[in-house]
Protein backbone atom coordinates (compact mmCIF):
# COMPACT_ATOMS: atom_id res chain seq x y z
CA UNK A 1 -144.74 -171.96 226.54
CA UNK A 2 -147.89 -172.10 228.97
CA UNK A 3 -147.05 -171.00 232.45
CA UNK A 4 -149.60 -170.44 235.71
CA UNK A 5 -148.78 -167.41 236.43
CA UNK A 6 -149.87 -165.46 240.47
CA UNK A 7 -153.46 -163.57 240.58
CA UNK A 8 -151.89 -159.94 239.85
CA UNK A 9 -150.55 -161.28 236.77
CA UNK A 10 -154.03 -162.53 235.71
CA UNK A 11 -156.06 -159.41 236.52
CA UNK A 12 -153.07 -157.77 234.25
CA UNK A 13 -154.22 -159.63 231.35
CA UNK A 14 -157.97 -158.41 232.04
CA UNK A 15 -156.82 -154.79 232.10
CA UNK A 16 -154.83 -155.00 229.17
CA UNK A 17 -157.44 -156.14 227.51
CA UNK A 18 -158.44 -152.63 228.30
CA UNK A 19 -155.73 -151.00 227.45
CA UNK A 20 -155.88 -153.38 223.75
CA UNK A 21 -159.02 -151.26 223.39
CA UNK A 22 -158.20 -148.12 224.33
CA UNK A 23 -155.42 -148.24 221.79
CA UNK A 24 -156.82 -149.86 218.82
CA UNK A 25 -159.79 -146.99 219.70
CA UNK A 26 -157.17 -144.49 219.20
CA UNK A 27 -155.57 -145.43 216.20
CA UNK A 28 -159.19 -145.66 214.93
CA UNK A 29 -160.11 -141.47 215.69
CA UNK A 30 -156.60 -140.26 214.25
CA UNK A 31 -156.91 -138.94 210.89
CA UNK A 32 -157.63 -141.43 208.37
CA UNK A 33 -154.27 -142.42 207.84
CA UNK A 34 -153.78 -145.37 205.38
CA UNK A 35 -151.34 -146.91 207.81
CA UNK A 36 -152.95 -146.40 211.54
CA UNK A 37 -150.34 -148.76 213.32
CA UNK A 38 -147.64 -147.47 215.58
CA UNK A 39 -144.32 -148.23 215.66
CA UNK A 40 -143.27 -151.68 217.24
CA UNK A 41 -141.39 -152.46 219.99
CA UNK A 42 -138.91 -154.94 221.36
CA UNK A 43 -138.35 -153.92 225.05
CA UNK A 44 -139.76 -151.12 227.42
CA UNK A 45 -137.66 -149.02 228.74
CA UNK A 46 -137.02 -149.30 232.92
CA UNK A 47 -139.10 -146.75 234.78
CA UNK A 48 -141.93 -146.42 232.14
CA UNK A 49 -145.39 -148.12 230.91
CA UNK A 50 -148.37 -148.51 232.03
CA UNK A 51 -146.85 -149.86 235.41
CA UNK A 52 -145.93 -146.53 236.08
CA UNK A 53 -149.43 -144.90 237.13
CA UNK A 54 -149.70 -143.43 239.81
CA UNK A 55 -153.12 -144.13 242.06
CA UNK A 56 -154.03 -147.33 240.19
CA UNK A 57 -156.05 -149.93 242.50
CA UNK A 58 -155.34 -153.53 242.41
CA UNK A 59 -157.45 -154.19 239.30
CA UNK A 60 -156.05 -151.24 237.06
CA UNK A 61 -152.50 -152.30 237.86
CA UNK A 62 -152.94 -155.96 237.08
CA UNK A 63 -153.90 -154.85 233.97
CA UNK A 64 -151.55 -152.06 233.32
CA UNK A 65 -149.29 -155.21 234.15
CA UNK A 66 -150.62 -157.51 231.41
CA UNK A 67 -150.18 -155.14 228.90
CA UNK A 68 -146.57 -154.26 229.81
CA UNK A 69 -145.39 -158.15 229.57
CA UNK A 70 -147.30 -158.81 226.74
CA UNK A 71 -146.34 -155.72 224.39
CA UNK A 72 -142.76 -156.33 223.64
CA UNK A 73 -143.15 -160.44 222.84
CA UNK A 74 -146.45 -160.00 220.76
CA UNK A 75 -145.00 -157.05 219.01
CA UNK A 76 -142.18 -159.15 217.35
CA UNK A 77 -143.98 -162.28 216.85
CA UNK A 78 -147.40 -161.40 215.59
CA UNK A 79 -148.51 -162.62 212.55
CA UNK A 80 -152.20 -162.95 212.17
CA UNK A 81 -154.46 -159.99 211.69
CA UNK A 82 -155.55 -160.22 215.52
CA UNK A 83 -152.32 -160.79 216.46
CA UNK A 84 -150.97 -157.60 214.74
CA UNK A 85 -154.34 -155.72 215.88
CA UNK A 86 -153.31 -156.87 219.44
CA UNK A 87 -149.60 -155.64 219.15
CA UNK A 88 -150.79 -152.13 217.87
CA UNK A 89 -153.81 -151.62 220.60
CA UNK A 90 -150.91 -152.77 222.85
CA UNK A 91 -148.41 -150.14 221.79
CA UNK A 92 -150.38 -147.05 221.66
CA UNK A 93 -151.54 -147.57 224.77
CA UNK A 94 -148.10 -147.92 226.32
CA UNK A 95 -147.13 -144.50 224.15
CA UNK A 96 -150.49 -142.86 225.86
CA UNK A 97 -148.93 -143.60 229.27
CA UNK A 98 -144.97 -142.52 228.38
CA UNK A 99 -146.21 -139.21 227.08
CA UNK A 100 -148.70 -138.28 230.10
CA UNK A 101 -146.55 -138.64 232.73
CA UNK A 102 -143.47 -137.38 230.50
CA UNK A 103 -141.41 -140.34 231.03
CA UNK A 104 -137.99 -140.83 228.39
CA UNK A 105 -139.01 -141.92 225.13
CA UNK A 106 -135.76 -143.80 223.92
CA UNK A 107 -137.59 -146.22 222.33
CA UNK A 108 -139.19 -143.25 219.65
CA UNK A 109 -142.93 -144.32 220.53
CA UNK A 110 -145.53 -141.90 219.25
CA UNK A 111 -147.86 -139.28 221.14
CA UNK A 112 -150.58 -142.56 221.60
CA UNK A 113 -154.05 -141.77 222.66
CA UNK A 114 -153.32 -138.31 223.97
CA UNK A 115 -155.23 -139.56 227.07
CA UNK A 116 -154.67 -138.03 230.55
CA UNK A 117 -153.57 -140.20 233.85
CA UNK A 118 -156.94 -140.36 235.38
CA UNK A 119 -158.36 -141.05 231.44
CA UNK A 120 -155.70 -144.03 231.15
CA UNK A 121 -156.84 -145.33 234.41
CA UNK A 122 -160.35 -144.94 233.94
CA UNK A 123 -159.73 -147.26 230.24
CA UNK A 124 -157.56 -150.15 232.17
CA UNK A 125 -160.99 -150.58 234.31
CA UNK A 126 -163.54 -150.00 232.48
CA UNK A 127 -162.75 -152.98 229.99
CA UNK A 128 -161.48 -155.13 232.61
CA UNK A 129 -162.66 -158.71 230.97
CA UNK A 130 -163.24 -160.50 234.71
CA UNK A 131 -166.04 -158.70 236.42
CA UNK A 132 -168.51 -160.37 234.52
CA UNK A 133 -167.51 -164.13 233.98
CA UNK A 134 -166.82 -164.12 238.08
CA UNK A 135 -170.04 -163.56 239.29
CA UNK A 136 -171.81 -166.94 238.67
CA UNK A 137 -169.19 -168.56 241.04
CA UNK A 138 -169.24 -166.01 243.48
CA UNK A 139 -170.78 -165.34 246.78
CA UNK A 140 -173.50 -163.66 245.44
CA UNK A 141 -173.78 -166.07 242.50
CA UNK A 142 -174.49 -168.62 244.73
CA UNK A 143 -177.15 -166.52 247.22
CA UNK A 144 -179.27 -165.69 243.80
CA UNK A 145 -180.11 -169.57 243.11
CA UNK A 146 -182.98 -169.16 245.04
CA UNK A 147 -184.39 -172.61 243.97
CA UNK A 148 -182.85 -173.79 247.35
CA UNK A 149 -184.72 -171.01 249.01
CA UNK A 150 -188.35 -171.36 247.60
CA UNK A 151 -187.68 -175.05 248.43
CA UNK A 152 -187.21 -174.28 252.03
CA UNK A 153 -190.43 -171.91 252.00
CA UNK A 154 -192.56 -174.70 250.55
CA UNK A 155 -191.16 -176.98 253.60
CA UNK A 156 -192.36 -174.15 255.80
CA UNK A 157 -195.92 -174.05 254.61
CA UNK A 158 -195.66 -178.04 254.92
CA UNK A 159 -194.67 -178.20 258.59
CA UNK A 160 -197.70 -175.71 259.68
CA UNK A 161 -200.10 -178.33 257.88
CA UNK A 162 -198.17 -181.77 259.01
CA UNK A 163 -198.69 -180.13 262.89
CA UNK A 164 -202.51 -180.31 262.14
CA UNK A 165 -202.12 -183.85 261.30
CA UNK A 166 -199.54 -185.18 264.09
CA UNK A 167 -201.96 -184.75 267.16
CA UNK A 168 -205.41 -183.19 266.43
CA UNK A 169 -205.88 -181.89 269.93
CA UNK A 170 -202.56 -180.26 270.05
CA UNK A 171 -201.99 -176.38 270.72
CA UNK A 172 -200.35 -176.57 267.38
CA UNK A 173 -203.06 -178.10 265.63
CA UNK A 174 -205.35 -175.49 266.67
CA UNK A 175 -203.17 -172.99 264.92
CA UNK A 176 -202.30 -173.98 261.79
CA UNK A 177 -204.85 -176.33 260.63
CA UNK A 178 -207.37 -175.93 258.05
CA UNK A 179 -210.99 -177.60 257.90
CA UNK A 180 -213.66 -177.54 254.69
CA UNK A 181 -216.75 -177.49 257.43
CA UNK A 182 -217.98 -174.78 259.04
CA UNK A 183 -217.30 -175.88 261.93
CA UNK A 184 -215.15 -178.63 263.67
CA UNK A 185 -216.11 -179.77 268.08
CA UNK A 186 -213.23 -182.21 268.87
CA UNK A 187 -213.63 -185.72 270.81
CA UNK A 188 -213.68 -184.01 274.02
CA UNK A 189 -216.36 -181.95 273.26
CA UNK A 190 -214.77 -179.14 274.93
CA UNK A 191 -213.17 -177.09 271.59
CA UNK A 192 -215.45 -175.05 268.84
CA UNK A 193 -213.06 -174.30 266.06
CA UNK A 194 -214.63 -172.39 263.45
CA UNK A 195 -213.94 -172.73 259.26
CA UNK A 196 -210.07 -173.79 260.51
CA UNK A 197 -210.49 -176.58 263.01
CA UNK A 198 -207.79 -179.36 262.75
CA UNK A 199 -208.12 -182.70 262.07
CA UNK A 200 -205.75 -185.15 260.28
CA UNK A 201 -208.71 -186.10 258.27
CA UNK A 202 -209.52 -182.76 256.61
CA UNK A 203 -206.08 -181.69 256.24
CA UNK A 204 -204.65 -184.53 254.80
CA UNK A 205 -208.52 -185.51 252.71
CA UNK A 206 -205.36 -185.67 249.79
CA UNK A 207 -202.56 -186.73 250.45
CA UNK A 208 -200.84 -185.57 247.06
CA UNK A 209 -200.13 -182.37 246.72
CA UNK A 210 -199.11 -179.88 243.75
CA UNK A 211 -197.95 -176.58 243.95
CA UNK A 212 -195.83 -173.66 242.11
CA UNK A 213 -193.99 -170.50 243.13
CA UNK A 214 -192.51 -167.87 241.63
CA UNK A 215 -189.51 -165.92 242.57
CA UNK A 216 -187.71 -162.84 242.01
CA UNK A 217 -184.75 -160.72 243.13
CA UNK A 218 -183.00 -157.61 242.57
CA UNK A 219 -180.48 -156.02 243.95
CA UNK A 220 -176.53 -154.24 243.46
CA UNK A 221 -173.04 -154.17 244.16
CA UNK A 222 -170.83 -151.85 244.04
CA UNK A 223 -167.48 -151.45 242.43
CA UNK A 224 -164.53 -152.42 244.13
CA UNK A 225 -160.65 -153.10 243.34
CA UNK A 226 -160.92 -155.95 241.87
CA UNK A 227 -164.72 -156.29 240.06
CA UNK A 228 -166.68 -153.68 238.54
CA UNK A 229 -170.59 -152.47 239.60
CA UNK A 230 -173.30 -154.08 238.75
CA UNK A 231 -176.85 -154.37 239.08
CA UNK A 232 -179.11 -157.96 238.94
CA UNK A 233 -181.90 -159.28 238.83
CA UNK A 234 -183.56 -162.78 238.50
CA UNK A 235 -186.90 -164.26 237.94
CA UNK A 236 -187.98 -168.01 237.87
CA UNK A 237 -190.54 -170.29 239.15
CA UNK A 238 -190.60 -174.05 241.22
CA UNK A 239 -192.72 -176.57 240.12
CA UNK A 240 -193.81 -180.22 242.17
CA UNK A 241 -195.42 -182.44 243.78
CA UNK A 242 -194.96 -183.77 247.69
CA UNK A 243 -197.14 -186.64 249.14
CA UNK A 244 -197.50 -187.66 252.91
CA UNK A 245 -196.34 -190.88 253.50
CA UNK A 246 -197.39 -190.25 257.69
CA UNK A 247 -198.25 -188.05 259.44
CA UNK A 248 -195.03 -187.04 260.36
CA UNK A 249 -192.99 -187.31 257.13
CA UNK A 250 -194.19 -185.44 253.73
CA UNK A 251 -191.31 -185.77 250.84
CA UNK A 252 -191.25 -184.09 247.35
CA UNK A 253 -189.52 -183.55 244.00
CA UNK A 254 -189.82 -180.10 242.51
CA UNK A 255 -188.31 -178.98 239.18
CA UNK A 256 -187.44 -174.84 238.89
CA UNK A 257 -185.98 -172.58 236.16
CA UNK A 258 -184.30 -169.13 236.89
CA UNK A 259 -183.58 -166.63 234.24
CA UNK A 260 -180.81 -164.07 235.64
CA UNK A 261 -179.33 -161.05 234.38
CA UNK A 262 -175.74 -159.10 235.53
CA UNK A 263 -175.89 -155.73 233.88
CA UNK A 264 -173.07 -153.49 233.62
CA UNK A 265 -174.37 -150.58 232.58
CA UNK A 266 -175.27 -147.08 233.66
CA UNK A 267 -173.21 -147.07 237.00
CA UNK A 268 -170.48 -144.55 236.29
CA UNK A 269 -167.43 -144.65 234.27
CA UNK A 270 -166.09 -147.64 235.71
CA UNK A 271 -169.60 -149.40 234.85
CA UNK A 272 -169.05 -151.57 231.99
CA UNK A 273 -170.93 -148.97 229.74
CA UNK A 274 -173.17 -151.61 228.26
CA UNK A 275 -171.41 -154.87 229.37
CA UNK A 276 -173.52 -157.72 230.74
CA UNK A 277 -174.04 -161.45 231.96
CA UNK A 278 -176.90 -163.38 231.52
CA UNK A 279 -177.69 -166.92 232.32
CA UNK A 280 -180.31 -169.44 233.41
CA UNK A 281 -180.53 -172.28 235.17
CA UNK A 282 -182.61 -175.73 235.41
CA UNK A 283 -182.41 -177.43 238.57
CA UNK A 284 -183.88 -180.50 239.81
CA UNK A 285 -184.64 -180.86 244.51
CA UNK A 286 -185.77 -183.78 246.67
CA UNK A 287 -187.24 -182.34 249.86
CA UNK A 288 -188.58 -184.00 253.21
CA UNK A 289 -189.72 -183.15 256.58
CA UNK A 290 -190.43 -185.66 259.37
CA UNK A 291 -191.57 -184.99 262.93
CA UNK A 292 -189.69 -186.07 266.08
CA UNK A 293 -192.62 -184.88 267.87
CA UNK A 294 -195.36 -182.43 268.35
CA UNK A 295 -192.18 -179.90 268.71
CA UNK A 296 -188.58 -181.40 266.79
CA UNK A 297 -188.67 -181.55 263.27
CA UNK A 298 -185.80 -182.72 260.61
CA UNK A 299 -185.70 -181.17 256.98
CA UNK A 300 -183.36 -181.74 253.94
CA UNK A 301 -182.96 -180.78 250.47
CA UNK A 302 -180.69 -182.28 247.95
CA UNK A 303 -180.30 -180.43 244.39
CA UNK A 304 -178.72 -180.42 241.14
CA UNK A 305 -178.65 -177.70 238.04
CA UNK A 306 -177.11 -176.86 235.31
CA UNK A 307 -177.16 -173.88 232.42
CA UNK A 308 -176.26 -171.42 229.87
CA UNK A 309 -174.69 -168.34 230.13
CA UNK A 310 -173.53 -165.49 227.27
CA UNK A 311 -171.62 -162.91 228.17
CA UNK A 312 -170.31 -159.39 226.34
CA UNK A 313 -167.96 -156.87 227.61
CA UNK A 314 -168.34 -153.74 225.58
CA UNK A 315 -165.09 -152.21 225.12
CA UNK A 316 -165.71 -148.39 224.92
CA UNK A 317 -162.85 -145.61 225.08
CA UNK A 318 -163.99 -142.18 224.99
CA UNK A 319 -163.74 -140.62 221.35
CA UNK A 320 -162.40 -144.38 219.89
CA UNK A 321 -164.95 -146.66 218.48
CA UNK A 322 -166.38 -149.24 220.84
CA UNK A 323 -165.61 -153.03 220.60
CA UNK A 324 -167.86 -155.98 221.80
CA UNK A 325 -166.36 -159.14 223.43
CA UNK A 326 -169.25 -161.94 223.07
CA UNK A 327 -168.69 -164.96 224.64
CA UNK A 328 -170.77 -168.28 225.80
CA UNK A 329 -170.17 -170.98 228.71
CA UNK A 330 -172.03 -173.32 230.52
CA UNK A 331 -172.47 -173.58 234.64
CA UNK A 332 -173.11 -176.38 237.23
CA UNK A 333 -174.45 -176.46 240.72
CA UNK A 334 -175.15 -179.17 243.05
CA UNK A 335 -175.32 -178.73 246.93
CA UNK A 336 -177.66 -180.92 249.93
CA UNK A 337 -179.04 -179.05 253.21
CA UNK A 338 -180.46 -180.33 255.99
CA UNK A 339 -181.47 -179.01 259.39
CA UNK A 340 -183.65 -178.74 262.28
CA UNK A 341 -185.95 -176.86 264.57
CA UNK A 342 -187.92 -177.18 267.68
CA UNK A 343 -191.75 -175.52 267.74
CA UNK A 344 -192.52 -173.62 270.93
CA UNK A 345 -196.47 -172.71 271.03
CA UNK A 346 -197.73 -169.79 272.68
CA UNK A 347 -201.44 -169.72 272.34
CA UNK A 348 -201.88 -168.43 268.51
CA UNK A 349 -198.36 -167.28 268.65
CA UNK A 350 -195.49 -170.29 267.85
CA UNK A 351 -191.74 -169.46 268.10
CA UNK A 352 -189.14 -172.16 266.20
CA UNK A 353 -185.52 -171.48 266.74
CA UNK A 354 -184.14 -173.36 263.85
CA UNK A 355 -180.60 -173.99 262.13
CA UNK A 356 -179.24 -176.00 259.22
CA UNK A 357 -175.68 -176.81 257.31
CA UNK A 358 -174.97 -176.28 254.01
CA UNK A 359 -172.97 -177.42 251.19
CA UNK A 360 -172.79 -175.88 247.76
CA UNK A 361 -170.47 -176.07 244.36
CA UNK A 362 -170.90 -173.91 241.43
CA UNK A 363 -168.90 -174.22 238.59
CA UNK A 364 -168.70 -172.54 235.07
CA UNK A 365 -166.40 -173.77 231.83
CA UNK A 366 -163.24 -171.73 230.28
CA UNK A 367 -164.62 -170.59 226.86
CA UNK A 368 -162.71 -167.68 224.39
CA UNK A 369 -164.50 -164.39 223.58
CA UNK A 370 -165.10 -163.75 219.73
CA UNK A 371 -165.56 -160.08 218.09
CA UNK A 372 -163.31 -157.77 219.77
CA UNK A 373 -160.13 -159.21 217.71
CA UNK A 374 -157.38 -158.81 218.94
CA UNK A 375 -159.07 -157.95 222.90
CA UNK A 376 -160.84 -161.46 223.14
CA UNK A 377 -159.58 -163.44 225.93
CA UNK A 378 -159.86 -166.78 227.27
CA UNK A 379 -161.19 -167.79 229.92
CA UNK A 380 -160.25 -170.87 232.22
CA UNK A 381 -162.43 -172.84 234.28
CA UNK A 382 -163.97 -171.67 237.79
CA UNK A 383 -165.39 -173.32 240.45
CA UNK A 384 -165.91 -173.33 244.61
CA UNK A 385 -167.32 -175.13 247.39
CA UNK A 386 -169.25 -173.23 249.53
CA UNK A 387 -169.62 -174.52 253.28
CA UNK A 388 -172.14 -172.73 255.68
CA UNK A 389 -174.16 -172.90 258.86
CA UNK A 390 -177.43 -170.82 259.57
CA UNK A 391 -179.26 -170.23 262.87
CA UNK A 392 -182.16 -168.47 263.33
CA UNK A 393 -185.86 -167.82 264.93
CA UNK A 394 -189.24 -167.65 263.34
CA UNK A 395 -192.43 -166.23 264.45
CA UNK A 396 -196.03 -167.51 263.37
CA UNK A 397 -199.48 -166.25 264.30
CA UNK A 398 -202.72 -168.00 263.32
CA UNK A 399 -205.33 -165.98 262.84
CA UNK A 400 -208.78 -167.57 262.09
CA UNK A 401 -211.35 -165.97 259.47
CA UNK A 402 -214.03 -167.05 257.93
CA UNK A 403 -212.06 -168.66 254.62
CA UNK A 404 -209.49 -169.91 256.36
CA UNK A 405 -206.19 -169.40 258.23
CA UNK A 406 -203.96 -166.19 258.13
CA UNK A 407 -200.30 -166.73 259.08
CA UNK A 408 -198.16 -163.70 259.41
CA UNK A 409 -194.83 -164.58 259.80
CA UNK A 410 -191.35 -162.69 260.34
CA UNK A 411 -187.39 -164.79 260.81
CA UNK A 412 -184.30 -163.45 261.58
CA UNK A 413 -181.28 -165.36 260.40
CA UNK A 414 -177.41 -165.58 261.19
CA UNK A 415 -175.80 -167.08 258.44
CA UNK A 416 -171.69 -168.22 258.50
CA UNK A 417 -169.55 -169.10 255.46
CA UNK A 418 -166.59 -171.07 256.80
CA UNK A 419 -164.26 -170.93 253.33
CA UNK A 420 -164.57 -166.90 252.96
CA UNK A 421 -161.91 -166.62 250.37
CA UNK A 422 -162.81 -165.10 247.19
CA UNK A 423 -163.29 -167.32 243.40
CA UNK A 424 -160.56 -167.00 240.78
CA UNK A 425 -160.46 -167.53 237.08
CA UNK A 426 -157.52 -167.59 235.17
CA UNK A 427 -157.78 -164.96 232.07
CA UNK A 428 -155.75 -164.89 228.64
CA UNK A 429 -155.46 -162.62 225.27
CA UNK A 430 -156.58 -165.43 223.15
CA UNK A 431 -154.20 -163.65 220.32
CA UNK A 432 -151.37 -163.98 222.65
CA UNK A 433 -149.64 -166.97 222.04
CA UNK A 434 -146.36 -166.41 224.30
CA UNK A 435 -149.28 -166.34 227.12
CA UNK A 436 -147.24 -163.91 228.80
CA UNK A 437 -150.49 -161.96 229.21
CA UNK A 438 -151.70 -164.76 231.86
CA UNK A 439 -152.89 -163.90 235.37
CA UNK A 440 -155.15 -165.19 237.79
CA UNK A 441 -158.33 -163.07 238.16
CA UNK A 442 -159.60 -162.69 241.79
CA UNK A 443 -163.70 -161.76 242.44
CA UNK A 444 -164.53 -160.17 245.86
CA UNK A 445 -163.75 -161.28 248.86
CA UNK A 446 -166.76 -163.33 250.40
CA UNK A 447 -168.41 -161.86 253.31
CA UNK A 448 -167.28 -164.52 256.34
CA UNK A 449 -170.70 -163.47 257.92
CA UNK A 450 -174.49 -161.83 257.08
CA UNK A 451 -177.89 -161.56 258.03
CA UNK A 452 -181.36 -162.26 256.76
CA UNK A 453 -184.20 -160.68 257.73
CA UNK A 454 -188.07 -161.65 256.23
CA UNK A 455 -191.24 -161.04 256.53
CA UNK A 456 -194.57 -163.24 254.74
CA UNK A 457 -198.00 -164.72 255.34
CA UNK A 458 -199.20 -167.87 254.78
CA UNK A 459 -202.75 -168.33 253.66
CA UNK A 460 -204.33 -171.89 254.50
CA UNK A 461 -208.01 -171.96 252.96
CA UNK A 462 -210.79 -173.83 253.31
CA UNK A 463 -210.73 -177.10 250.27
CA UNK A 464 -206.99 -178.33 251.12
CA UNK A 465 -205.53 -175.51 249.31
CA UNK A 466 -202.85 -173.05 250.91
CA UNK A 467 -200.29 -169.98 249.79
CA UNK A 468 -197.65 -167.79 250.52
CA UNK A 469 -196.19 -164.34 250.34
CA UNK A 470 -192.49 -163.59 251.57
CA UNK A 471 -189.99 -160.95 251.35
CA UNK A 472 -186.33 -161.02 252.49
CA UNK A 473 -183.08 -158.92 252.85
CA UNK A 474 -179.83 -159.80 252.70
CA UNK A 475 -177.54 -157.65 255.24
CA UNK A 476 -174.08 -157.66 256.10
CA UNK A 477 -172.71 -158.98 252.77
CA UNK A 478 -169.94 -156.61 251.88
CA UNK A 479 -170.71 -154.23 248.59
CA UNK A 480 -173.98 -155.76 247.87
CA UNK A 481 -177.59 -155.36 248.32
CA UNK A 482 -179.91 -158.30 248.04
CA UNK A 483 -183.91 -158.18 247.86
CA UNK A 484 -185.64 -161.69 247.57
CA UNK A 485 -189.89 -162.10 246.80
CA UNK A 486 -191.33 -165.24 246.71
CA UNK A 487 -194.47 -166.11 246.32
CA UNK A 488 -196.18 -169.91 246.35
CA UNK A 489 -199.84 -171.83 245.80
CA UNK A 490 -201.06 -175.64 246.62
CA UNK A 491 -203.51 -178.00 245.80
CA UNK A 492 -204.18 -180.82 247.80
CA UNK A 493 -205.38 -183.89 245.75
């Protein structure tokens, strides 16, 4: 009988998954014996199990939880070889926790893994099957689809050319415009703007313009109750076109693909010891910008993605052999923003407070782990809505050269996520088929508030052709570290 059963119960069912291994790791080391299985059990006796630990955080318990419910029911009705390879892992690792803390042993179970408290805890985390399915749905899941991001660089770059082009005499125009002459005198007669003097007609000699930027990110988080550490890193690139239609809206489509990778590995004993997530995404924007005025400008950006992701949890116990978990799913994402600013020049110097709203969903499918036998779980499906607000400043200073038009540029942002609770996926022993072993598996909590901070230039040079550098930090999100670089060039047709 299928049953929904509360979060602890489904962070259980990861960490008996790492108990499964610890114990079928076990019987594996003990002298070949022709039969390695321990003796079956009906019922636990009160006061004893896994339960029992002391110390355990929330994750270790859930787990030490899973296996406890699960163990008597699968032990008396297994009858496939995973089942039976589930009921044994199950067992031993029960017996391993009876005979360290020297609990009763009515029940006659053996000596088990011969493992010590902190060694049993260590095992229920260190194969706990959620940390890396979570990620793509959580708050940091989201933050690394920097599509949206590079998108809202590229409308950057746009607005310091569309200024050029909305008032040629304008202090803004003088800044950020870009001219192939030498030389430019307005109407007046009364300006000499060399190499980057602004007109509409040399900025915009194409209207159609193509461009590409690359991305990439790195950064960690550390391991908490409930999710293990991990390190990432992504790399992709954005791809489109964007054509003028006045000269105070430009619109685009742009096309980008993101490679990312969780890893698992080398971060202690409660690591993942070689476990790992990896995923990519293709993701289709519409962009626009349209002037007010000289100062107020309106931006948007609607998206939609989709990918692959494969998955393995390797399941190591010290002095057992190891197990590998592979599994496969596929994600979703889809989310608009749109927002605002208002351009205050100061001679070469131009300050925009800005702010914008977003809305995000991410999603992933359930899909069942194959190769750890009897430790393969199933996975149900995940998703959340993500709902924030951003407001902010940037800086700008034109400095004219003999190419072209140097823009160093630095933002500070306030960013503030109004549903802060944290994704859940419910988790399974796919050889369980009481489903006893159920529980809801909660990610991190997300970080109600953070920070970014960035630093670029923008390069506008002489032939209608422009770029960009930029570097930003995420602070203020809890656990993590975040480290962004993009990087962008256009041609004007």
């Amino acid at each position: 009988m299928t049953r929904a059963l509360p979060g602890w119960q489904l962070r259980v069912l990861g960490m008996a998954s790492i108990a499964a291994a610890a114990l079928l790791a076990a019987g594996e080391t003990r002298a070949q014996s022709s039969s390695p299985f321990a003796p079956p059990f009906s019922t636990l006796a009160p006061g004893t199990g896994l339960t029992t630990l002391p110390g355990m955080n929330n994750a270790q318990s859930q787990m030490a939880s899973a296996i406890d419910d699960v163990c008597p029911t699968i032990n008396a009705i297994a009858v496939t070889a995973d089942q039976k390879d589930l009921a044994n892992i199950c067992t031993v690792m029960t017996a391993s926790a009876v005979t360290a803390l020297h609990q009763a042993n009515p029940l006659g179970l053996p000596a088990g893994l011969g493992l010590s408290v902190d060694q049993l805890k260590t095992a229920l985390q260190s194969i706990d099957g959620g940390a890396s399915i979570i990620t793509p749905t959580s708050q940091t899941g989201r933050l690394r689809n920097g599509q949206i991001g590079m998108v809202g660089q590229r409308l950057d770059v746009l607005r310091m050319r569309m200024l050029s082009g909305i008032d040629p005499d304008s202090q803004q125009a003088r800044q950020y415009a870009m001219n192939s002459g030498p030389a430019l005198t307005d109407a007046s007669g009364d300006i000499q703007i060399a190499q980057s003097g602004p007109t509409s007609t040399s900025i915009w000699s194409g209207k159609l313009g193509a461009f590409v930027n690359l991305l990439g990110q790195f950064g960690t988080s550390d391991a908490t109750s409930t999710q293990n550490a991990y390190t990432f890193n992504n790399e992709g690139f954005l791809a489109g076109f964007d054509y003028q239609f006045t000269p105070k809206l430009v619109a685009g489509f742009a096309f980008g693909y993101t490679s990312s990778n969780t890893d698992f590995s080398g971060l202690g004993p409660q690591g993942g010891q070689g476990s790992f997530l990896d995923g990519n995404l293709f993701q289709g924007n519409l962009y626009a910008n349209y002037y007010w005025n000289d100062n107020i400008y309106l931006s948007g950006i609607a998206s939609i993605g989709g990918g692959d992701n494969i998955s393995q949890r390797n399941i190591v116990i010290p002095g057992f052999a190891n197990r590998v978990a592979n599994g496969d799913f596929g994600s979703m994402t889809y989310g608009v923003s749109l927002g605002g600013g208002y351009n205050i020049p100061i001679g070469a110097l131009t300050i925009t407070p800005n702010g914008r709203f977003e809305y995000h969903r991410i999603s992933a499918s359930g899909f069942t782990e194959n190769g750890a036998q009897g430790l393969d779980l199933t996975y149900g499906n995940t998703g959340q809505n993500t709902i924030l607000s951003f407001l902010g400043v940037q800086g700008s200073y034109a400095i004219s050269t003999s190419w072209g038009v140097i823009s160093p540029t630095g933002r500070l942002e306030w960013a503030h996520q109004y549903n802060n609770g944290s994704s859940t996926v419910s988790v399974a022993y796919s050889n369980d088929p009481s489903l006893l072993s159920a529980f809801t598996l909660p990610g991190n909590r997300n970080s109600s508030d953070y920070g970014d901070i960035g630093v670029g230039v923008a390069l506008q040079f002489a032939g209608n052709m422009s770029a960009f550098l930029n570097y930003d930090a995420l602070v203020g999100i809890s656990h993590t570290s975040y480290n962004s670089f993009t990087a962008g060039l256009r041609l004007g047709f």
